[in-house]
Protein backbone atom coordinates (compact mmCIF):
# COMPACT_ATOMS: atom_id res chain seq x y z
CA UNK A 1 304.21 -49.71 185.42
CA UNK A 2 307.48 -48.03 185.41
CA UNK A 3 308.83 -45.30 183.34
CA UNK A 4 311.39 -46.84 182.05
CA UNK A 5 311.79 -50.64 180.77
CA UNK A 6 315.57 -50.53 182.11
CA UNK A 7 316.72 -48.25 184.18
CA UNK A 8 321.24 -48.14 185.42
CA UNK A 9 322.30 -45.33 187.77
CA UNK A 10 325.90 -44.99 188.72
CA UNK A 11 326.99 -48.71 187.83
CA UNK A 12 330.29 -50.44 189.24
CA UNK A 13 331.11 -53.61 188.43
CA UNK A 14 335.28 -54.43 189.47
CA UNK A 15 336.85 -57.74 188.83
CA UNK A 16 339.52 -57.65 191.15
CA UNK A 17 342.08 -54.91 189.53
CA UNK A 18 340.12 -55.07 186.34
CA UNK A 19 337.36 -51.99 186.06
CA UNK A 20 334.87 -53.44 184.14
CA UNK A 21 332.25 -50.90 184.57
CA UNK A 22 332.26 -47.69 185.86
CA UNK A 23 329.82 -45.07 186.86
CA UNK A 24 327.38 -46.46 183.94
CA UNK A 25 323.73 -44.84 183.98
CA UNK A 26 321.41 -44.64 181.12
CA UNK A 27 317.92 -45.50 180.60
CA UNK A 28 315.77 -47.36 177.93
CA UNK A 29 312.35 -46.78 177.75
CA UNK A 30 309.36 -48.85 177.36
CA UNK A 31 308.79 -50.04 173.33
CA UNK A 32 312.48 -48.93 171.97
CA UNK A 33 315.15 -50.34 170.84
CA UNK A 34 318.48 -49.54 171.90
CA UNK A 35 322.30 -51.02 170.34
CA UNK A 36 324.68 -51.08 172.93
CA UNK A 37 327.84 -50.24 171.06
CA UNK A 38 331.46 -51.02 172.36
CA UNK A 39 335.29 -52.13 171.45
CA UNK A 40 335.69 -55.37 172.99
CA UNK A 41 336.50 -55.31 176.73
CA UNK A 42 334.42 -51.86 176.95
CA UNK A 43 332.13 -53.22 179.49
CA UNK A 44 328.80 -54.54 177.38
CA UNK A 45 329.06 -57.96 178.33
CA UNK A 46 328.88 -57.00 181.74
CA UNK A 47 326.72 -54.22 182.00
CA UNK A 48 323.80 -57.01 180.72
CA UNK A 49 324.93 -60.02 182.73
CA UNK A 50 324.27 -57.60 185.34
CA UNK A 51 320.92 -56.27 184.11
CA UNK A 52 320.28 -60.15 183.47
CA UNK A 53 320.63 -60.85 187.29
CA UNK A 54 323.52 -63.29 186.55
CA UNK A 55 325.90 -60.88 187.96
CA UNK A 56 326.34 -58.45 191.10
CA UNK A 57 327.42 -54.52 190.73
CA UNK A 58 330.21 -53.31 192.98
CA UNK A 59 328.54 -50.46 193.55
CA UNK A 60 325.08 -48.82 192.14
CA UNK A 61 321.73 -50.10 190.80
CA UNK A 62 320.25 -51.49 188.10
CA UNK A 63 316.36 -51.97 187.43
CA UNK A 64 313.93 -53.86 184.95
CA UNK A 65 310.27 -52.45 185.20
CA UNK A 66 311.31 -51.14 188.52
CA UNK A 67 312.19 -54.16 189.80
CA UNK A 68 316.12 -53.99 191.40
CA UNK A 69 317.90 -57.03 189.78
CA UNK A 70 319.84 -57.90 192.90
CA UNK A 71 316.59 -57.61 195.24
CA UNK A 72 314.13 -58.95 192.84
CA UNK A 73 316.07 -61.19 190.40
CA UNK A 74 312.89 -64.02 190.58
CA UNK A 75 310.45 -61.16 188.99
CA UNK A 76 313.35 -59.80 186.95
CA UNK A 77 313.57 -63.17 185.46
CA UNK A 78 309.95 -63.15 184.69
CA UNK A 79 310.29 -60.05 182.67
CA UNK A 80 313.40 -60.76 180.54
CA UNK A 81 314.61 -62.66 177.72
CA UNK A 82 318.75 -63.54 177.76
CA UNK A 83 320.41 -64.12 174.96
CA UNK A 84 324.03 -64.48 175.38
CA UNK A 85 326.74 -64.48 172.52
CA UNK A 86 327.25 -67.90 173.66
CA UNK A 87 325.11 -70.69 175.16
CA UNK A 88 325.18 -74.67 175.67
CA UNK A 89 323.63 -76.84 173.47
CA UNK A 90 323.18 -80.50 174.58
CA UNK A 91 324.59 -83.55 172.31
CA UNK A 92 321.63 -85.77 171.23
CA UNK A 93 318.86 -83.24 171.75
CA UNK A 94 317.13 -82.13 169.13
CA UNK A 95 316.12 -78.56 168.32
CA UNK A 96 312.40 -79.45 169.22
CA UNK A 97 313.89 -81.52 172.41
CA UNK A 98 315.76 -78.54 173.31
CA UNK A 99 312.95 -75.60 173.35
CA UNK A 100 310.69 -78.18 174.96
CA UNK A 101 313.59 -78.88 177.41
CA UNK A 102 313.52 -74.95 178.34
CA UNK A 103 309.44 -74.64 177.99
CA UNK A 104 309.36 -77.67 180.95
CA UNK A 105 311.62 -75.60 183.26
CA UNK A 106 309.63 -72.56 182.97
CA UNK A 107 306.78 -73.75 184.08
CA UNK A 108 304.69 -74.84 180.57
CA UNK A 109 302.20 -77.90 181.23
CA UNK A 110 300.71 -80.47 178.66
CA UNK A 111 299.07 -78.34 175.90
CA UNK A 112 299.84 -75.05 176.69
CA UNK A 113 303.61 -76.21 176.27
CA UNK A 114 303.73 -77.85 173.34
CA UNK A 115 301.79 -74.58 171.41
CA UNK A 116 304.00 -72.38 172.79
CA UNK A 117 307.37 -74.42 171.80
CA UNK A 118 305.17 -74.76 168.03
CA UNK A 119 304.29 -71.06 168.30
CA UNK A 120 308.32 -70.16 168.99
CA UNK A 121 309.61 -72.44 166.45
CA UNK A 122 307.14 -70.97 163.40
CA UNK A 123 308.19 -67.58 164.46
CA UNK A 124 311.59 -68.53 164.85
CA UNK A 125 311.57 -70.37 161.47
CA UNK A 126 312.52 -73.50 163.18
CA UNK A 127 310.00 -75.74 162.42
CA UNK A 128 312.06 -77.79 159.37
CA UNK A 129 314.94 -77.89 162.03
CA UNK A 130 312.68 -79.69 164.62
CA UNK A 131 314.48 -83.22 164.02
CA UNK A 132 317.96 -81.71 163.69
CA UNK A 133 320.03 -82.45 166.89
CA UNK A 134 320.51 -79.05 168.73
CA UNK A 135 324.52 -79.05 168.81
CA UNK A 136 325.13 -79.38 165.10
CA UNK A 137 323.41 -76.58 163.62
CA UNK A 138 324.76 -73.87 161.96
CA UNK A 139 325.70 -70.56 163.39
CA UNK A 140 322.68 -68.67 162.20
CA UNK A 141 320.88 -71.76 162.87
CA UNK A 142 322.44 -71.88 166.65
CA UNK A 143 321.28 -67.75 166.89
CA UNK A 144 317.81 -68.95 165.43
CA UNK A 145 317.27 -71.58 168.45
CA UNK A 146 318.67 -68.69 171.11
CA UNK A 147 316.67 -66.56 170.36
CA UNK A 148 313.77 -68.95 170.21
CA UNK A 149 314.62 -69.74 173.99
CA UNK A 150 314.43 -66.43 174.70
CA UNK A 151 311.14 -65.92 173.64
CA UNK A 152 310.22 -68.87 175.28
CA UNK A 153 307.57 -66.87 178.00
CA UNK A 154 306.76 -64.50 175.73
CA UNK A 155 309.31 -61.57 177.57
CA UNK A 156 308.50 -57.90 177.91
CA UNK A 157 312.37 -57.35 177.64
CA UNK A 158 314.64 -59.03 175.10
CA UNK A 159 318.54 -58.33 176.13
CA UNK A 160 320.62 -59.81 173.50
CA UNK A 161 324.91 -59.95 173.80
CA UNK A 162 326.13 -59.75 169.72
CA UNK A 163 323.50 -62.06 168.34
CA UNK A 164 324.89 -60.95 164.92
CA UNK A 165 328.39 -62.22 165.75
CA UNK A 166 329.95 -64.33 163.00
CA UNK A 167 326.78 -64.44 160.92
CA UNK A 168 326.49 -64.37 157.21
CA UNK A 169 324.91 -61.82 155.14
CA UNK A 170 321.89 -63.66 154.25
CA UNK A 171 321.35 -64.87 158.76
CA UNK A 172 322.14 -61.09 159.39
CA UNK A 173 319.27 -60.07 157.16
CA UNK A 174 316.96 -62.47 158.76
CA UNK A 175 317.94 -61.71 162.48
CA UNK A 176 317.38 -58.35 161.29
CA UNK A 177 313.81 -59.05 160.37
CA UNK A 178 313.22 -60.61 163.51
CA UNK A 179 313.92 -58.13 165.34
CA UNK A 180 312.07 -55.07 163.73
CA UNK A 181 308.88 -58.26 164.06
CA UNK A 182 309.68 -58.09 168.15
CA UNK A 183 310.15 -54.27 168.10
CA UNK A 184 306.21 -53.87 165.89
CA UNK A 185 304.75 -55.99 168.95
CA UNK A 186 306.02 -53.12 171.13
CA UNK A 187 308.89 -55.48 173.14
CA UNK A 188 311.86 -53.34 174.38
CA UNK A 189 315.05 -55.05 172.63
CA UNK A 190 318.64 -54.10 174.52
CA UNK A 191 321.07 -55.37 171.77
CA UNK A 192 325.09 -55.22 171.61
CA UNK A 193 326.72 -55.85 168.20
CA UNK A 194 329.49 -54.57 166.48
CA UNK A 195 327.87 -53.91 163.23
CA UNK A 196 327.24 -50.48 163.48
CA UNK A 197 325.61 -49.90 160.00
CA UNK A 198 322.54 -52.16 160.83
CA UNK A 199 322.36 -50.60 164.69
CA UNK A 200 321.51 -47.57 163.26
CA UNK A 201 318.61 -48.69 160.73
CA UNK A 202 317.07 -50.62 163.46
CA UNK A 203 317.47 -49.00 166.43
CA UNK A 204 316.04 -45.83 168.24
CA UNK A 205 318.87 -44.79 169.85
CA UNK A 206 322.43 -45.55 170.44
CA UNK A 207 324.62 -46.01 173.65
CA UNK A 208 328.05 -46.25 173.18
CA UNK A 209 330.51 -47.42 176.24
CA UNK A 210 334.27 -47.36 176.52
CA UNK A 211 336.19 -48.30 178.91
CA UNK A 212 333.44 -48.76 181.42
CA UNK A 213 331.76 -45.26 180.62
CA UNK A 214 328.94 -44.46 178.39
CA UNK A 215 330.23 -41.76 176.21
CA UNK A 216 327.18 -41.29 173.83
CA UNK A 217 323.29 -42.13 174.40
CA UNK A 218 320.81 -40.40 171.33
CA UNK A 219 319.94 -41.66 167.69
CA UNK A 220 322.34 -42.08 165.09
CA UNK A 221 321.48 -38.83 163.21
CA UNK A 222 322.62 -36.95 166.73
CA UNK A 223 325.62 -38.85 166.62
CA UNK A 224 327.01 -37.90 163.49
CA UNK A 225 326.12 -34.74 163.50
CA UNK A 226 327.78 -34.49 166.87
CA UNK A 227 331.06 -35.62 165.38
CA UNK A 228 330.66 -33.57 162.60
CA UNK A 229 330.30 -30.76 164.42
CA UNK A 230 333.37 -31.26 166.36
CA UNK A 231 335.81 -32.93 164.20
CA UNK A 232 334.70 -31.39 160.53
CA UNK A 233 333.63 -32.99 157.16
CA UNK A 234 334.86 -35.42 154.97
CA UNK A 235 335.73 -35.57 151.26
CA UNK A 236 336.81 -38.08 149.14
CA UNK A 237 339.32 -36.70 146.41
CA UNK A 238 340.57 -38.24 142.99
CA UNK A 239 343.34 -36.72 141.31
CA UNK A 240 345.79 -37.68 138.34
CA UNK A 241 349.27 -39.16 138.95
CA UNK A 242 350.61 -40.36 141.87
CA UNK A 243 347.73 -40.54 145.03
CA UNK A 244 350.55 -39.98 147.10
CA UNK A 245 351.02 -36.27 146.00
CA UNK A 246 347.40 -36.05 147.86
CA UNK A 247 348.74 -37.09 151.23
CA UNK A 248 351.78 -34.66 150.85
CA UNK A 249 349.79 -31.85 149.98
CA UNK A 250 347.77 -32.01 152.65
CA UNK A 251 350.51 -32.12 155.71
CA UNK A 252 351.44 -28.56 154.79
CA UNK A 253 347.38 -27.47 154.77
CA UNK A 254 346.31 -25.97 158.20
CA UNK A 255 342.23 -27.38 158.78
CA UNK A 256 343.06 -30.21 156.09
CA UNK A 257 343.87 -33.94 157.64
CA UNK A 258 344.64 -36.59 155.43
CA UNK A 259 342.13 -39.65 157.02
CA UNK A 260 342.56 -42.90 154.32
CA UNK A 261 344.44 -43.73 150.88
CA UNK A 262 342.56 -44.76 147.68
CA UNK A 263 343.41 -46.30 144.65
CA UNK A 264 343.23 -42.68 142.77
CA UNK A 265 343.41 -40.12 146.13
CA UNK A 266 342.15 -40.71 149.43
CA UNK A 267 339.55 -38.93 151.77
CA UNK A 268 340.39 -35.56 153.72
CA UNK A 269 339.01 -34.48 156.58
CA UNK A 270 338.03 -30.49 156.40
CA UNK A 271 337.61 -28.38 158.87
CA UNK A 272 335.05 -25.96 159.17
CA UNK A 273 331.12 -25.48 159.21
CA UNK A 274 330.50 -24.28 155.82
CA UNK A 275 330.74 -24.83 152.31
CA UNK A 276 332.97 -22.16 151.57
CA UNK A 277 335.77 -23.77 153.33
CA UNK A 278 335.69 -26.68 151.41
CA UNK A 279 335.65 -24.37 148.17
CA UNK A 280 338.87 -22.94 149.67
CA UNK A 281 340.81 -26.06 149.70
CA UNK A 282 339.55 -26.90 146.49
CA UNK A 283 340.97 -23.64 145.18
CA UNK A 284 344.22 -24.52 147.12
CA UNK A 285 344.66 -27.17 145.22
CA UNK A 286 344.11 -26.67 142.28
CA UNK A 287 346.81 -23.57 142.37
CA UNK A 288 349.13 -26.19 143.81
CA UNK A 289 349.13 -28.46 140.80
CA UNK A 290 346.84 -30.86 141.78
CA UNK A 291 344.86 -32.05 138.71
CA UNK A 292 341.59 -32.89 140.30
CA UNK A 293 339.19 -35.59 138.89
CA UNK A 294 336.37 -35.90 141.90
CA UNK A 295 335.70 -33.81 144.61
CA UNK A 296 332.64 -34.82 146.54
CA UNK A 297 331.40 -34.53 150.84
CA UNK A 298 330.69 -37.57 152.29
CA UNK A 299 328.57 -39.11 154.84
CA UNK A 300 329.85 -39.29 158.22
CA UNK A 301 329.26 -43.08 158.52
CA UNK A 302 328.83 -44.51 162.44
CA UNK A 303 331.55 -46.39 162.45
CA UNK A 304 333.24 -42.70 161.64
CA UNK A 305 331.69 -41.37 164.32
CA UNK A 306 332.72 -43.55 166.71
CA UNK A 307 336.70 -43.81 165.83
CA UNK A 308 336.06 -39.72 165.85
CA UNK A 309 334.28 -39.96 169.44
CA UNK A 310 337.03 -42.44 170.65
CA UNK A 311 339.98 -39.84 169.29
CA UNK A 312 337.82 -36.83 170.94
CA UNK A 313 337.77 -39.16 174.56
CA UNK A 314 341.36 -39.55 174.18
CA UNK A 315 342.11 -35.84 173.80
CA UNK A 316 339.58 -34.90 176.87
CA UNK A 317 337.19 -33.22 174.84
CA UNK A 318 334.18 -35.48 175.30
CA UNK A 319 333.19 -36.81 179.44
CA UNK A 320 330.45 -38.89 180.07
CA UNK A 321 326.84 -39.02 178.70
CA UNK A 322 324.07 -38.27 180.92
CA UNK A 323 321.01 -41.11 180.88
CA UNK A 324 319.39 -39.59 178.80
CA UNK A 325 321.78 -38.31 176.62
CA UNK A 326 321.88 -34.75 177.48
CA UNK A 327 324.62 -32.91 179.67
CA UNK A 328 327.29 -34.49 181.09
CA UNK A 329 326.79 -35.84 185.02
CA UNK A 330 329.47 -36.48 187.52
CA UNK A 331 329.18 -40.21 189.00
CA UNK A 332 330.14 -40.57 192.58
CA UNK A 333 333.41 -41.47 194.02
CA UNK A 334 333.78 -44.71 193.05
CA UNK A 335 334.17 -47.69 195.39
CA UNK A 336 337.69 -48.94 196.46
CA UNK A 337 339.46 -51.43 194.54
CA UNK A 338 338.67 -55.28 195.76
CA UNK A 339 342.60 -56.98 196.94
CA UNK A 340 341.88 -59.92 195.19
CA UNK A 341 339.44 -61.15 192.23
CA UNK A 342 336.22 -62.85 193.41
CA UNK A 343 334.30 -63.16 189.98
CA UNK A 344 335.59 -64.33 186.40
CA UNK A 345 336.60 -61.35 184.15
CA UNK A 346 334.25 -60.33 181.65
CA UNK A 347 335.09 -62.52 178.31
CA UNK A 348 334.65 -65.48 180.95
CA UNK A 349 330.43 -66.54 180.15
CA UNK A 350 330.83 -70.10 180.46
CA UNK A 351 327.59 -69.47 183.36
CA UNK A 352 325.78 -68.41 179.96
CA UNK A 353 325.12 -72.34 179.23
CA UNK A 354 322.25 -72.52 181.57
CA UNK A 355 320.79 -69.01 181.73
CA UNK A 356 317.38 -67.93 181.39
């Protein structure tokens, strides 16, 4: 076996002008969980079409269990589970119709078929959906019966594009559930969402992209501490009178940045490594005139750590992650732009319908 479940070195993917992906390397090892985090248009969607073998690099390589995915997409297949953000479901076909449909075209006979469709749909919680026709579920439902196709031969690899997306509380729960089940059976998940709160409680690490390059691969707790390192601490402040006297105080206060308003003060951003620096603003403060009802640190959430990583990319102070999230590498020169477009641009998945 491999070292490494999935393994990206020095990706390219170019859509005619567009650069979808560039220089991308990271890997994922057997038995973790990784949550691919990205704006939209960052290059996710992408990166795992590719790793699905439903899309070509430009340049580079890209391997599940060591197989290459443009060399040995038939075993690749065998290996993975796809679930895309987005997926065809057929009118008159009913959920059990549907799995049975998928079990059929990957190779399940007689018995062994219809356990293993009965097997996905307990798991799956399915089963009281079995009569329901396929294409009027509802969109936790719909994620439900994806991911249940997925699972369909029982894959060593689950890869799944924002199966959280548009999900209510109670479905995101449940998903969630599902997957820590998958992760216990030792199945390496590759997942992309937006919702960076629950990436970080389920996941072992983190790889953030943008604009084609991964900028950050480690856990969450190296994340934010990364950030805070660089970019300082936050407080959230409360004062009497006007919240706005908070905002003006702080333009005129060297190491102090001014980061959100709230209803009674907003939250600063300090500079500096120690407590005593807050303590100093504090005192500032209060000589100023500032009548002070809460001052209190705060947690560097993710989703703070990523609009801080973004700003720090912006002003050149951050350059790609290595793949394993150590030292920055250099990718090679990259390939030269294509003259015309040959391959939809990434928010086109309509080939997602009959994946997998």
């Amino acid at each position: 076996m491999s070292e490494n479940a999935i393994s990206v070195r020095n990706l390219y993917r170019y859509f005619g002008a567009l650069k979808a992906v560039q220089g991308v390397s990271f890997d994922i090892p057997h038995g973790s969980v990784c949550g691919f985090v990205g704006a939209n248009g960052a290059g996710k969607t992408t990166t795992m079409r590719i790793l699905a073998s439903l899309d070509y690099p430009t340049m580079g390589t890209a391997e599940i269990c060591g197989y290459n995915v443009v060399s040995h997409p038939d075993e690749v297949r065998r290996l993975i589970g796809w679930m895309p953000d987005h997926f065809g479901n057929y009118e008159h076909m009913t959920v059990a119709e549907y799995l049975d449909f998928y079990a059929r075209a990957l190779g399940y006979k007689g018995k062994e078929r219809r356990l293993r469709v009965q097997e996905v749909m307990e798991f799956t919680d399915l089963v009281p959906l079995a009569e329901r026709f396929s294409n009027k579920l509802s969109k936790g439902n719909t994620q439900r019966l994806g991911l249940g196709r997925a699972l369909l031969q029982d894959p060593q690899i689950l890869i799944m594009d924002e199966p959280a997306a548009g999900l209510d509380p109670k479905a995101r729960v449940e998903l969630k559930s599902l997957i820590r089940v998958l992760a216990s059976e030792g199945k390496t998940i590759f997942i992309s969402s937006h919702i960076l709160s629950e990436l970080g409680e389920m996941c072992d690490s983190l790889l953030f992209i943008n604009g084609g390059r991964i900028v950050h691969h480690g856990d969450a707790e190296s994340l934010k501490r990364g950030t805070e390192q660089a970019g300082g601490y936050l407080y959230d402040v409360q004062i009497l009178g006007d919240p706005e006297a908070l905002s003006s105080w702080c333009l005129l206060q060297p190491g102090v940045e001014f980061t959100e308003a709230r209803k009674y003060g907003g939250r600063l951003n300090i500079q500096g490594d120690n407590v005593e620096d807050a303590a100093d603003v504090l005192r500032r403060m209060i000589k100023d005139g500032l009548q002070i009802t809460e001052f209190h640190r705060e947690e560097r959430n993710l989703e703070d750590a990523f609009i801080d990583m973004l700003g720090r990319i912006e002003r050149g102070e951050v350059s790609a992650a290595a793949p394993t999230g150590g030292r920055a590498i250099r990718p090679p020169v990259p390939p030269p732009l294509p003259t015309a477009a040959t391959e939809p641009a990434e928010e086109d998945k309509t080939l997602n319908s009959s994946s997998n």
